[in-house]
PDB file of N, CA and C in Angstrom:
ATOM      1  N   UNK A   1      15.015  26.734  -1.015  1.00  0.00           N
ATOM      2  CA  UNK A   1      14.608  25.350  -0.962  1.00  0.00           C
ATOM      3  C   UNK A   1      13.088  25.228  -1.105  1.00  0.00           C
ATOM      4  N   UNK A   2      12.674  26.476  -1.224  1.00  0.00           N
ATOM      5  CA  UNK A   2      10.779  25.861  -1.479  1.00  0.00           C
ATOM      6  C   UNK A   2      10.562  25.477  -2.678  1.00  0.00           C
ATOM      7  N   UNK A   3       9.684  24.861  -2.915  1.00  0.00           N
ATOM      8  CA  UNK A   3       9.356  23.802  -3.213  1.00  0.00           C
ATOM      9  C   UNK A   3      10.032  22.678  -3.957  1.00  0.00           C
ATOM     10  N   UNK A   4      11.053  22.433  -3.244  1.00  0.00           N
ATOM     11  CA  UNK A   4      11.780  21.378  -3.338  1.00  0.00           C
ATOM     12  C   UNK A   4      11.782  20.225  -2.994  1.00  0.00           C
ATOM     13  N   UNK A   5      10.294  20.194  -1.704  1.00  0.00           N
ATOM     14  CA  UNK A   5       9.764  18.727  -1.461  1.00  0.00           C
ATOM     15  C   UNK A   5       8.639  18.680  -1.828  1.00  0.00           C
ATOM     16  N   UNK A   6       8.476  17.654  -1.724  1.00  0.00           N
ATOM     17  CA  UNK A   6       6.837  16.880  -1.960  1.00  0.00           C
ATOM     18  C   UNK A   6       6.769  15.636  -0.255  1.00  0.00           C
ATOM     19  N   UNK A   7       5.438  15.795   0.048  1.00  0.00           N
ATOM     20  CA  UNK A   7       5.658  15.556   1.459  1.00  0.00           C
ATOM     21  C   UNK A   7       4.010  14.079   1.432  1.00  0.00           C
ATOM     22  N   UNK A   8       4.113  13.241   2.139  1.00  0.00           N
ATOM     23  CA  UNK A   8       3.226  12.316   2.065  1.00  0.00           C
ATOM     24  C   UNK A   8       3.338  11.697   3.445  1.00  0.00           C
ATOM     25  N   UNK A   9       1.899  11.060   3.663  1.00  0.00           N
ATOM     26  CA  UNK A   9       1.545  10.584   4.950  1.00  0.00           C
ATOM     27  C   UNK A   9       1.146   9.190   4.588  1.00  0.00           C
ATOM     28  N   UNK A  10       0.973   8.408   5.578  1.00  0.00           N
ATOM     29  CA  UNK A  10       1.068   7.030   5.534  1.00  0.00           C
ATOM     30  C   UNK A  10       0.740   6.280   6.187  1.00  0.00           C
ATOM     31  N   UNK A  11      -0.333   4.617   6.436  1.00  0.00           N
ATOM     32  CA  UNK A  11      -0.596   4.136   6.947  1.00  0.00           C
ATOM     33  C   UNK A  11       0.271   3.562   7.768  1.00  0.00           C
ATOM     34  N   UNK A  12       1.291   3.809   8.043  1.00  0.00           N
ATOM     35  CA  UNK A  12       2.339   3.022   8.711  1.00  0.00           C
ATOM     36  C   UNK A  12       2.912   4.344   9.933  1.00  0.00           C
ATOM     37  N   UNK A  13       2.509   5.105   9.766  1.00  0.00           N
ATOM     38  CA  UNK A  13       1.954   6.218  11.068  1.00  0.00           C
ATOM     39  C   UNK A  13       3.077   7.145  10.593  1.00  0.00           C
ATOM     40  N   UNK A  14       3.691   7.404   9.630  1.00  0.00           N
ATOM     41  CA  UNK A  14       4.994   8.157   9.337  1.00  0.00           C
ATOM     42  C   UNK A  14       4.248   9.416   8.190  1.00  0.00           C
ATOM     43  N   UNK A  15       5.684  10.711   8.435  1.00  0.00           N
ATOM     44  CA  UNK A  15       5.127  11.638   7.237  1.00  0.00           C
ATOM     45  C   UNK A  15       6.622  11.513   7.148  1.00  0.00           C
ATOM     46  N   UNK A  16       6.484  11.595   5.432  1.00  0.00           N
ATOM     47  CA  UNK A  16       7.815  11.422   4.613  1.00  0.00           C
ATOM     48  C   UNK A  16       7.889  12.608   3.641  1.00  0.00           C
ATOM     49  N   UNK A  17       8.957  13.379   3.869  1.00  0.00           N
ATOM     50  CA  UNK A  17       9.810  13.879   2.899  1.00  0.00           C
ATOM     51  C   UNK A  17      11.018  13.728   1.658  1.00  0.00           C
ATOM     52  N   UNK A  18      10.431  14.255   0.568  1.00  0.00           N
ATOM     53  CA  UNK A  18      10.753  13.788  -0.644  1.00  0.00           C
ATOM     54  C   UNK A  18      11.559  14.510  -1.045  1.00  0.00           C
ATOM     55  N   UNK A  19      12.717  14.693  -2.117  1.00  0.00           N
ATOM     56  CA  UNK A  19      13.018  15.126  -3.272  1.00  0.00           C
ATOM     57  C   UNK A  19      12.491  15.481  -4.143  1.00  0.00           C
ATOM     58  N   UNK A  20      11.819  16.567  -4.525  1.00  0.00           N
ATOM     59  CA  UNK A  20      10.464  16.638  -5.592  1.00  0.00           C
ATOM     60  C   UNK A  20      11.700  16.306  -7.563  1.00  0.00           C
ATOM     61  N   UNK A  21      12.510  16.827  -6.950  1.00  0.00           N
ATOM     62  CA  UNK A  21      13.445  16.543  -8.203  1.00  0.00           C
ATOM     63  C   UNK A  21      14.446  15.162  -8.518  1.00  0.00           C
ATOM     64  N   UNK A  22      14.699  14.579  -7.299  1.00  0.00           N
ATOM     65  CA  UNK A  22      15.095  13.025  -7.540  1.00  0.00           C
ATOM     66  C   UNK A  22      14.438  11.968  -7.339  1.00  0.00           C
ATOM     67  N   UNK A  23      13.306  12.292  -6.326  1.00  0.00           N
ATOM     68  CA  UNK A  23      12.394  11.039  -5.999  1.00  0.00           C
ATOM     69  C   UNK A  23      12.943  10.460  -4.646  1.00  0.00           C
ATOM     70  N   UNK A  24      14.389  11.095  -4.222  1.00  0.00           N
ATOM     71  CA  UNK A  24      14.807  10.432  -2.995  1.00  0.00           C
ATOM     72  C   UNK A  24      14.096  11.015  -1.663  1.00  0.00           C
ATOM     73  N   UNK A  25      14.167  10.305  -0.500  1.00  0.00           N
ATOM     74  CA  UNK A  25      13.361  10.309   0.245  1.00  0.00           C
ATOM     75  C   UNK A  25      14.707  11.376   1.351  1.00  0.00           C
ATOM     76  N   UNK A  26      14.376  12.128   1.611  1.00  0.00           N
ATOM     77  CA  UNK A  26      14.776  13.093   2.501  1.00  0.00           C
ATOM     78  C   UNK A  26      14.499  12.877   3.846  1.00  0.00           C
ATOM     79  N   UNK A  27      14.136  12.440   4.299  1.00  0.00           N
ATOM     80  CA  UNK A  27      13.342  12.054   5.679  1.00  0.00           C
ATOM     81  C   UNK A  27      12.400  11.666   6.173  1.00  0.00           C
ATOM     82  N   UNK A  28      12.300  10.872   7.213  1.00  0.00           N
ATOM     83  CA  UNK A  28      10.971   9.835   7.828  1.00  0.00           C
ATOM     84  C   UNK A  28      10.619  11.078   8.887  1.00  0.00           C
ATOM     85  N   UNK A  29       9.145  11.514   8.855  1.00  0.00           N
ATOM     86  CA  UNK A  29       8.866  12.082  10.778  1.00  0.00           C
ATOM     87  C   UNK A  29       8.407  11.034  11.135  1.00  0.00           C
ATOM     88  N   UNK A  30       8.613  10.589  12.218  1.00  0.00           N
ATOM     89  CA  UNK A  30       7.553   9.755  13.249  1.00  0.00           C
ATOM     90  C   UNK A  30       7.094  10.062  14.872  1.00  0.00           C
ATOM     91  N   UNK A  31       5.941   9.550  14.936  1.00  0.00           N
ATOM     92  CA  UNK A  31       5.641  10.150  16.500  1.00  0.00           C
ATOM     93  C   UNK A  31       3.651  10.228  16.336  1.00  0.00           C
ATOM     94  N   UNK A  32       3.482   9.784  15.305  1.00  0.00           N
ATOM     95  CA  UNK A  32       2.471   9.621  14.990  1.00  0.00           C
ATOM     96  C   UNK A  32       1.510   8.357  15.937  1.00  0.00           C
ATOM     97  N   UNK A  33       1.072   7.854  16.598  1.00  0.00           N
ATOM     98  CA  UNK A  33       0.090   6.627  17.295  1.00  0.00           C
ATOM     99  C   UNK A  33      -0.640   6.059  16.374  1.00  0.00           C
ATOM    100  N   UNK A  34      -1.082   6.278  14.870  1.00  0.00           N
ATOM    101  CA  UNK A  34      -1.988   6.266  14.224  1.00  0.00           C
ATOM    102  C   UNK A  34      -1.722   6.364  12.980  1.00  0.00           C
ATOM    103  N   UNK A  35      -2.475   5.570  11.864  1.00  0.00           N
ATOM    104  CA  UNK A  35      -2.577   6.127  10.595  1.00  0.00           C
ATOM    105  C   UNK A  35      -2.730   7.682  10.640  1.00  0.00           C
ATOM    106  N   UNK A  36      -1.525   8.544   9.136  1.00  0.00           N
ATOM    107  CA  UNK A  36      -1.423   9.592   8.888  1.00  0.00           C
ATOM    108  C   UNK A  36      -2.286   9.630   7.692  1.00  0.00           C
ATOM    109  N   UNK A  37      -3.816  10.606   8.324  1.00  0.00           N
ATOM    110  CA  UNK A  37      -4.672  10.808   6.996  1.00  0.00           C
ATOM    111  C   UNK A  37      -4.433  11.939   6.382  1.00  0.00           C
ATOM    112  N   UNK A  38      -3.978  12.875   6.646  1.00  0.00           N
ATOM    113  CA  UNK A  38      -3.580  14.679   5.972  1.00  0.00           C
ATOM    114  C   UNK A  38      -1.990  15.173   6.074  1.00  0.00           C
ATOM    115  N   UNK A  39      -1.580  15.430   5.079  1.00  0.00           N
ATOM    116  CA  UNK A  39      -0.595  16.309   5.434  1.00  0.00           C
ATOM    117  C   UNK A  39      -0.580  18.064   4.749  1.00  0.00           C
ATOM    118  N   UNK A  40       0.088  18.521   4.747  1.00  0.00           N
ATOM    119  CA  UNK A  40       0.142  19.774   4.172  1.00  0.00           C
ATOM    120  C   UNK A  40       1.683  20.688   4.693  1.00  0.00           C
ATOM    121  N   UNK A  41       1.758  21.671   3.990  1.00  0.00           N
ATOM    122  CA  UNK A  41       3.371  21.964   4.013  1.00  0.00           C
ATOM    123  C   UNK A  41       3.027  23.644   3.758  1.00  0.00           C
ATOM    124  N   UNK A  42       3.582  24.261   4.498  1.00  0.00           N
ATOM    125  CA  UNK A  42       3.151  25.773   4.586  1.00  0.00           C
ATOM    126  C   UNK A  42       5.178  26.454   5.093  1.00  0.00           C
ATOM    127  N   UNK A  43       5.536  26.206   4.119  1.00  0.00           N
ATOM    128  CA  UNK A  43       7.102  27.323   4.206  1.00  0.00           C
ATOM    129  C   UNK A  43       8.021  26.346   4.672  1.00  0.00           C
ATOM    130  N   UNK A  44       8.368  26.640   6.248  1.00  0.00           N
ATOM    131  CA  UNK A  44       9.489  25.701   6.954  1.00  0.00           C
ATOM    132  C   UNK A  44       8.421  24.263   7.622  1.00  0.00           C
ATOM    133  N   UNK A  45       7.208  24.758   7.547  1.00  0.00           N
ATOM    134  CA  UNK A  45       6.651  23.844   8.337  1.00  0.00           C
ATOM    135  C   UNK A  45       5.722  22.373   7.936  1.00  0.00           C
ATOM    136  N   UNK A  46       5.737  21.534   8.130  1.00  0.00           N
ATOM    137  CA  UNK A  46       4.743  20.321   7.396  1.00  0.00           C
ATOM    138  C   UNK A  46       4.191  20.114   8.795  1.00  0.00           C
ATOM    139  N   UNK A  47       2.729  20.034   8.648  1.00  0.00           N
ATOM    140  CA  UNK A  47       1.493  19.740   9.592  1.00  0.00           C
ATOM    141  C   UNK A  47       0.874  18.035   8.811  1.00  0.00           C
ATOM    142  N   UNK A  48       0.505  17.417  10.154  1.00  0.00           N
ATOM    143  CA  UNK A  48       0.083  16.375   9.282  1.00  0.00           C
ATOM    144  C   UNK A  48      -1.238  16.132  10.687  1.00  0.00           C
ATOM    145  N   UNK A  49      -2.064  15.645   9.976  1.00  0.00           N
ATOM    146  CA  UNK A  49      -3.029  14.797  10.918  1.00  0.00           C
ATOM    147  C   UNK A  49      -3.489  13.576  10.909  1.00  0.00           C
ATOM    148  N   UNK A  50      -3.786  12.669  12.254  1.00  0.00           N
ATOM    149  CA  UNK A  50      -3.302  11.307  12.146  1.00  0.00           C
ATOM    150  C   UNK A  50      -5.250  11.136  12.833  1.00  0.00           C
ATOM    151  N   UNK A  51      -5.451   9.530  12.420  1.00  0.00           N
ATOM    152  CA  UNK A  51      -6.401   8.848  13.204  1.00  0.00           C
ATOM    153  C   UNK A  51      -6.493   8.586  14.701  1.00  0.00           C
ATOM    154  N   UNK A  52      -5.014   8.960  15.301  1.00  0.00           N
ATOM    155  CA  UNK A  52      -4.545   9.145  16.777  1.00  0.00           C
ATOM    156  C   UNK A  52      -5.339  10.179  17.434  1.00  0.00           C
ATOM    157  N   UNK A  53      -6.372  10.877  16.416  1.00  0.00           N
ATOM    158  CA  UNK A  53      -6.888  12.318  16.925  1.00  0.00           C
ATOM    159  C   UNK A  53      -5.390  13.940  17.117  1.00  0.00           C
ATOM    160  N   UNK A  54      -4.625  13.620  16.809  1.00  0.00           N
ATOM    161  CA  UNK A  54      -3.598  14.966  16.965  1.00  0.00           C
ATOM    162  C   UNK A  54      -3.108  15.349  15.400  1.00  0.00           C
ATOM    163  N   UNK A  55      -2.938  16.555  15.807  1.00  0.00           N
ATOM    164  CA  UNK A  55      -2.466  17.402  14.799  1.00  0.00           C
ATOM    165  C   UNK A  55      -1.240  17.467  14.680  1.00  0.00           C
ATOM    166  N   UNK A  56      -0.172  17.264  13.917  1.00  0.00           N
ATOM    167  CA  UNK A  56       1.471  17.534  14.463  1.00  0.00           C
ATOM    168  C   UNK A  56       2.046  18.320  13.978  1.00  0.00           C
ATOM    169  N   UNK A  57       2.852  19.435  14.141  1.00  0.00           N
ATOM    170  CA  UNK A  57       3.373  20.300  13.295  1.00  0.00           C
ATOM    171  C   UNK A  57       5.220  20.195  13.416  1.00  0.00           C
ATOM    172  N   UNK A  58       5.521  19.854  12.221  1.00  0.00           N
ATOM    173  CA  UNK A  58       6.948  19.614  12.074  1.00  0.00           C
ATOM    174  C   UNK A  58       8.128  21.064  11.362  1.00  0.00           C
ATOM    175  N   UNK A  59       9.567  20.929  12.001  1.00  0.00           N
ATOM    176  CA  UNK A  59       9.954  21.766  11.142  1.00  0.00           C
ATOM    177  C   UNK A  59      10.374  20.659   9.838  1.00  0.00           C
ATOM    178  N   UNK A  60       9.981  21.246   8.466  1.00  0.00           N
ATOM    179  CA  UNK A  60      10.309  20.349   7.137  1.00  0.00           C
ATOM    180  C   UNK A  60      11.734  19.915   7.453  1.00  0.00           C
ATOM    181  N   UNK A  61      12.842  21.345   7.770  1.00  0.00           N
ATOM    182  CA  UNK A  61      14.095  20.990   7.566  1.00  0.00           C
ATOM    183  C   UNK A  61      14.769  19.848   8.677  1.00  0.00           C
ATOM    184  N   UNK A  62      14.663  19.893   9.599  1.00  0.00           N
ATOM    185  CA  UNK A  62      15.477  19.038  10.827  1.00  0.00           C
ATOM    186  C   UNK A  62      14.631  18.053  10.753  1.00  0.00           C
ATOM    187  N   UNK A  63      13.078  17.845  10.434  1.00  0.00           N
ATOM    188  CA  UNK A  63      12.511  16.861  11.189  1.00  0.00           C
ATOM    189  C   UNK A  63      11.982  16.940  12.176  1.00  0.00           C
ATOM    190  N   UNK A  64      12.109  18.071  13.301  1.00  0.00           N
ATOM    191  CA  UNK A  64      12.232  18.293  14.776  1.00  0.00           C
ATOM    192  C   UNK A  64      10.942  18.408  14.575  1.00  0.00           C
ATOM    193  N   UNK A  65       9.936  17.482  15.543  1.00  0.00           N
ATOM    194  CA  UNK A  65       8.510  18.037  16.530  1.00  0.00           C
ATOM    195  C   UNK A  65       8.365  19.420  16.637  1.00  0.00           C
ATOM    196  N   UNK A  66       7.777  20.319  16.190  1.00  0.00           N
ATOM    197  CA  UNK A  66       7.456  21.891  16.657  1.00  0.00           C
ATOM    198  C   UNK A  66       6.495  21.345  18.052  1.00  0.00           C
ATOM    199  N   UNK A  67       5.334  21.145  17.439  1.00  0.00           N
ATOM    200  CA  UNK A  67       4.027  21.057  18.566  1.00  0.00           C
ATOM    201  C   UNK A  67       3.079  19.994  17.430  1.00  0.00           C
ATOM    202  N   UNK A  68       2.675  19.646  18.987  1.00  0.00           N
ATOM    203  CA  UNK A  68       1.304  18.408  19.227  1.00  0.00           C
ATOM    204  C   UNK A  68       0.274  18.945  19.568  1.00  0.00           C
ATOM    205  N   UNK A  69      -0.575  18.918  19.031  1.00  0.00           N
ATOM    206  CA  UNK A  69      -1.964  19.563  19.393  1.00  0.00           C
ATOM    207  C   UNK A  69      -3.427  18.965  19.485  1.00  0.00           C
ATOM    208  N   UNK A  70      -3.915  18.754  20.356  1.00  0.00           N
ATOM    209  CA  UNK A  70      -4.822  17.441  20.418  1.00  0.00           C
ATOM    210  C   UNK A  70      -6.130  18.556  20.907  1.00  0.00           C
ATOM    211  N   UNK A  71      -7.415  17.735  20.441  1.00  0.00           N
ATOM    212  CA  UNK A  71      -8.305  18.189  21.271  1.00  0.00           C
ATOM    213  C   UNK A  71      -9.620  17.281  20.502  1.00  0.00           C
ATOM    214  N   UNK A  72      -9.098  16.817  19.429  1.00  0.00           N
ATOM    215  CA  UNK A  72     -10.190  16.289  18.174  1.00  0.00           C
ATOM    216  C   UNK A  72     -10.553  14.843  19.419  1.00  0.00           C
ATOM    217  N   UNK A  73     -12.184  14.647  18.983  1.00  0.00           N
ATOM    218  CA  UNK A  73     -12.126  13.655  19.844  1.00  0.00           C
ATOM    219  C   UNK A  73     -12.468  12.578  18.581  1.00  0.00           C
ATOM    220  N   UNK A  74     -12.246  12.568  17.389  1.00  0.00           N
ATOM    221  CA  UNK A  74     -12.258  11.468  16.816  1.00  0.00           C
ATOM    222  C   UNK A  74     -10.930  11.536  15.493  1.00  0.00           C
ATOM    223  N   UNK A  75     -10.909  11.150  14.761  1.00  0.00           N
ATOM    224  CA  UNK A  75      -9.298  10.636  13.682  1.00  0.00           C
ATOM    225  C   UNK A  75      -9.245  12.162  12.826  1.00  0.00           C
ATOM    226  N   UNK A  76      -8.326  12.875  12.485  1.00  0.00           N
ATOM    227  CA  UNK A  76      -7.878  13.969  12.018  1.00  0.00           C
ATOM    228  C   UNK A  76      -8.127  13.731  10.468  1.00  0.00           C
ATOM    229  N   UNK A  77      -8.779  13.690   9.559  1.00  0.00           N
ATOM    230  CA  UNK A  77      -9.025  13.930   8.490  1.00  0.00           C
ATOM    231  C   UNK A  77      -8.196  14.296   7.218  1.00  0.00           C
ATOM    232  N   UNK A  78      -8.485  15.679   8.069  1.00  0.00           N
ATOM    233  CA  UNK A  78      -8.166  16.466   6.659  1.00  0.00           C
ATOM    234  C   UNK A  78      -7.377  17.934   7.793  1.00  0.00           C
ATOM    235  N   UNK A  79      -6.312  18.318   7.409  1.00  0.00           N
ATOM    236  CA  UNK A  79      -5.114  20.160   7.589  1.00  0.00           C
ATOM    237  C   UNK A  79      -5.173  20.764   6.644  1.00  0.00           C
ATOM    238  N   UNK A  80      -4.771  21.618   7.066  1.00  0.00           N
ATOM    239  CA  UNK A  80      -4.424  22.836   6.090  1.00  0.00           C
ATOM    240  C   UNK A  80      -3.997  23.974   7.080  1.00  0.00           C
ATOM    241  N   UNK A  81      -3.038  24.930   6.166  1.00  0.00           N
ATOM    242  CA  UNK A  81      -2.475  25.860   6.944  1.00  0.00           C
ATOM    243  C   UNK A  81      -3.105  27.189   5.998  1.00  0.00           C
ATOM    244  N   UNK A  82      -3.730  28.101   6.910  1.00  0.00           N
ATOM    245  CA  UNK A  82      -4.284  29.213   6.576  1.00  0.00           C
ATOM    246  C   UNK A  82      -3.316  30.605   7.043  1.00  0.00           C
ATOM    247  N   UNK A  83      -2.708  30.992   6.521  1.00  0.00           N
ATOM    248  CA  UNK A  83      -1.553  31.890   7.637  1.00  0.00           C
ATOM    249  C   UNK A  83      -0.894  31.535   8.329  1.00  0.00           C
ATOM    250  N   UNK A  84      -0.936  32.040   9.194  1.00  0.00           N
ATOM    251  CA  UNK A  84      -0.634  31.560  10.658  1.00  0.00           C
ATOM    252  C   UNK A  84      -1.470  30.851  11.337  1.00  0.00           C
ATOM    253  N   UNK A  85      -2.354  30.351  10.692  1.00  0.00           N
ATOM    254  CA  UNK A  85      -3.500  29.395  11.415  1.00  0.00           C
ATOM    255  C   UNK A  85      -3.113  27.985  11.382  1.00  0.00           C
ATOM    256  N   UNK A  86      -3.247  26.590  11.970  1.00  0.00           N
ATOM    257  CA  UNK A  86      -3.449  25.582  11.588  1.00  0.00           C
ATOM    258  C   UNK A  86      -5.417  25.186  11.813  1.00  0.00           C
ATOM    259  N   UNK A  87      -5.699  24.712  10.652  1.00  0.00           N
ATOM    260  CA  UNK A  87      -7.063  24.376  10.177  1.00  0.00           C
ATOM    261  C   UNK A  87      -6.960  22.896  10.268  1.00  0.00           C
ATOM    262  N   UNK A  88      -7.948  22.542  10.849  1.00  0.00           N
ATOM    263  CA  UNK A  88      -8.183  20.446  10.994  1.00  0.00           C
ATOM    264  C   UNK A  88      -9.747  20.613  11.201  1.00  0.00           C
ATOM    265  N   UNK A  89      -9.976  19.294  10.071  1.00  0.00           N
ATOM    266  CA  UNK A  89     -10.875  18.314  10.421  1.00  0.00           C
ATOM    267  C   UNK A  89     -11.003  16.906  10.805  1.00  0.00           C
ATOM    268  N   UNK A  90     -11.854  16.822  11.793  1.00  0.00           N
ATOM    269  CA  UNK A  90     -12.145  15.419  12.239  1.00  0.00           C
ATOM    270  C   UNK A  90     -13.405  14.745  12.198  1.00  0.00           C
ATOM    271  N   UNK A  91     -13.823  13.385  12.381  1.00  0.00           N
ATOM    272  CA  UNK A  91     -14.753  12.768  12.401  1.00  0.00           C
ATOM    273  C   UNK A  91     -15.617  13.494  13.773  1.00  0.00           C
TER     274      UNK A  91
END
């Protein structure tokens, strides 16, 4: 199934999973407080970061919350997954 989605974040505080081959929408995450400014997608996992200040890391397939990770004291920017690392910027 890799790369079989295409994954997008959204002012409406949601990260959405796509169909990269039909265009259909595979799933809403939500749990976000905030506009979603970053996302990024590293294997099973989609990380997204919100203006809420947290980082979220999702499994792609279920949808399920992995972990919340907060510490930014201003809006999450910009993710990326380096390895086993999660990478964030904030204001």
């Amino acid at each position: 199934m890799a790369g079989a989605h295409v994954v997008s974040g959204s002012w409406d505080k949601t990260v959405r999973v796509w169909n990269k081959e039909t265009g259909e929408l595979v799933r809403t995450l939500e749990g976000h407080s905030g506009e979603v400014m970053s996302v990024a997608v590293a294997g099973a996992h989609v990380v997204s970061g919100s203006d809420d200040k947290t980082v979220r890391v999702w499994n792609k397939e279920t949808g399920e919350l992995v972990r919340s990770l907060e510490g930014h004291s201003g809006k999450v920017e910009s993710v990326a997954v380096a390895g086993a690392h999660v990478v964030s910027g904030s204001w």
